[in-house]
Protein backbone atom coordinates (compact mmCIF):
# COMPACT_ATOMS: atom_id res chain seq x y z
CA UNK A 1 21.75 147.52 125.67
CA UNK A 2 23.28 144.12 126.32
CA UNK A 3 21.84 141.08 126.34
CA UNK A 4 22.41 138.55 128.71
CA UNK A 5 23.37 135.86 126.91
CA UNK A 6 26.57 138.59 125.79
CA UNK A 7 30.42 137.37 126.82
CA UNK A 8 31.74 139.94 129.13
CA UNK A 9 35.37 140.44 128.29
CA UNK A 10 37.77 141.11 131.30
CA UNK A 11 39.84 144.41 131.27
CA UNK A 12 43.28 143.90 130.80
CA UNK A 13 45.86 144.92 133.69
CA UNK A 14 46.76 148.14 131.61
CA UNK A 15 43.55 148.99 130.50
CA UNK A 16 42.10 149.11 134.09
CA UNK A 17 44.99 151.02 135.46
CA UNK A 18 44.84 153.80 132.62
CA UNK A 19 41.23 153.91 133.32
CA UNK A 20 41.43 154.28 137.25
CA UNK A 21 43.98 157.07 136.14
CA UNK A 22 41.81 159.52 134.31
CA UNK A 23 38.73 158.70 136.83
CA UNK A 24 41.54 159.94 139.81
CA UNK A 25 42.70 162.95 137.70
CA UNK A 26 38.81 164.29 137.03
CA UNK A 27 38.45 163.60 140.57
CA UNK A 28 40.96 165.74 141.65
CA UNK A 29 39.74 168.35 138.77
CA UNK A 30 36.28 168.44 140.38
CA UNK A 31 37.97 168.63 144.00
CA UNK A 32 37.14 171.52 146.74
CA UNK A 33 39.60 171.11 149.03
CA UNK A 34 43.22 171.41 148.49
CA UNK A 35 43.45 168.19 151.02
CA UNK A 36 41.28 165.98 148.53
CA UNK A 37 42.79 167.43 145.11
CA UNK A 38 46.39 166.36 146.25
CA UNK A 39 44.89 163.35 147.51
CA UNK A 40 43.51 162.39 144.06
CA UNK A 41 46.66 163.31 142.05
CA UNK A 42 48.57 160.76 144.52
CA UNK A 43 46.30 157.84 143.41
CA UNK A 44 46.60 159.07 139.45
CA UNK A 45 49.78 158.87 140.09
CA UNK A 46 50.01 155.69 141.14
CA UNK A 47 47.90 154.01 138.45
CA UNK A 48 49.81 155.60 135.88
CA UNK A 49 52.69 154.12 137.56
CA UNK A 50 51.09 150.51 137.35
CA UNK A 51 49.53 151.33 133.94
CA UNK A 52 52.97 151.41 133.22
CA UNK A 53 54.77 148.90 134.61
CA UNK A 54 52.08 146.34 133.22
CA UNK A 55 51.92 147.52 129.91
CA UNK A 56 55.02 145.42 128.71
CA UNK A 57 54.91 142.55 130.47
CA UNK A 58 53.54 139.63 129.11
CA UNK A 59 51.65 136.24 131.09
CA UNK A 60 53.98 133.67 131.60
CA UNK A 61 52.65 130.39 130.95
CA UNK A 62 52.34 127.35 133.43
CA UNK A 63 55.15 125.17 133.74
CA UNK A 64 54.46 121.98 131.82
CA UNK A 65 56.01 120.09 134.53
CA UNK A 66 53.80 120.07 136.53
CA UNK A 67 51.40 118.11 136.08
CA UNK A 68 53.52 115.17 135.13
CA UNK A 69 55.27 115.74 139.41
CA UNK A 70 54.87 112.77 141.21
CA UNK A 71 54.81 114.17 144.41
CA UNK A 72 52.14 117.40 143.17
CA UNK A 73 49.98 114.13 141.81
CA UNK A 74 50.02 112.64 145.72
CA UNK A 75 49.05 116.22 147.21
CA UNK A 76 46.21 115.68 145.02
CA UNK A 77 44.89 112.61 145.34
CA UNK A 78 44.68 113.64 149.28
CA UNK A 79 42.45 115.76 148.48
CA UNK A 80 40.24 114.34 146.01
């Protein structure tokens, strides 16, 4: 049981992806129709595809010029 007080960690990119996967892929195991099996294996597909691509790539961090650009600093203080 959790407790509320509990951090919640966020799934990574991968980790979703490969999840959605498997959930498409018993889906299409526990299909009737022909229509809704294929339909299933199309969208496993596709997350494995993603689960994939995202599992090498790594966040790129912000540029540190930013927040020194005079003109981004102006946008800002518009707004503020």
């Amino acid at each position: 049981m959790r407790y509320r007080n509990e951090a919640k960690t966020m799934e990574s990119n991968t980790s979703y992806f490969s999840r959605r996967a498997r959930e498409e892929l018993f889906a299409a195991i526990r299909a009737d129709h022909h229509r809704a099996r294929r339909a299933h294996l199309d969208m496993a597909a596709r997350y494995d595809e993603l689960a994939r691509s995202t599992e090498f790539q790594q966040p790129q961090p912000a540029p540190e010029f930013v927040a020194e650009d005079q003109q981004v600093t102006e946008h800002i203080k518009i707004y503020v």
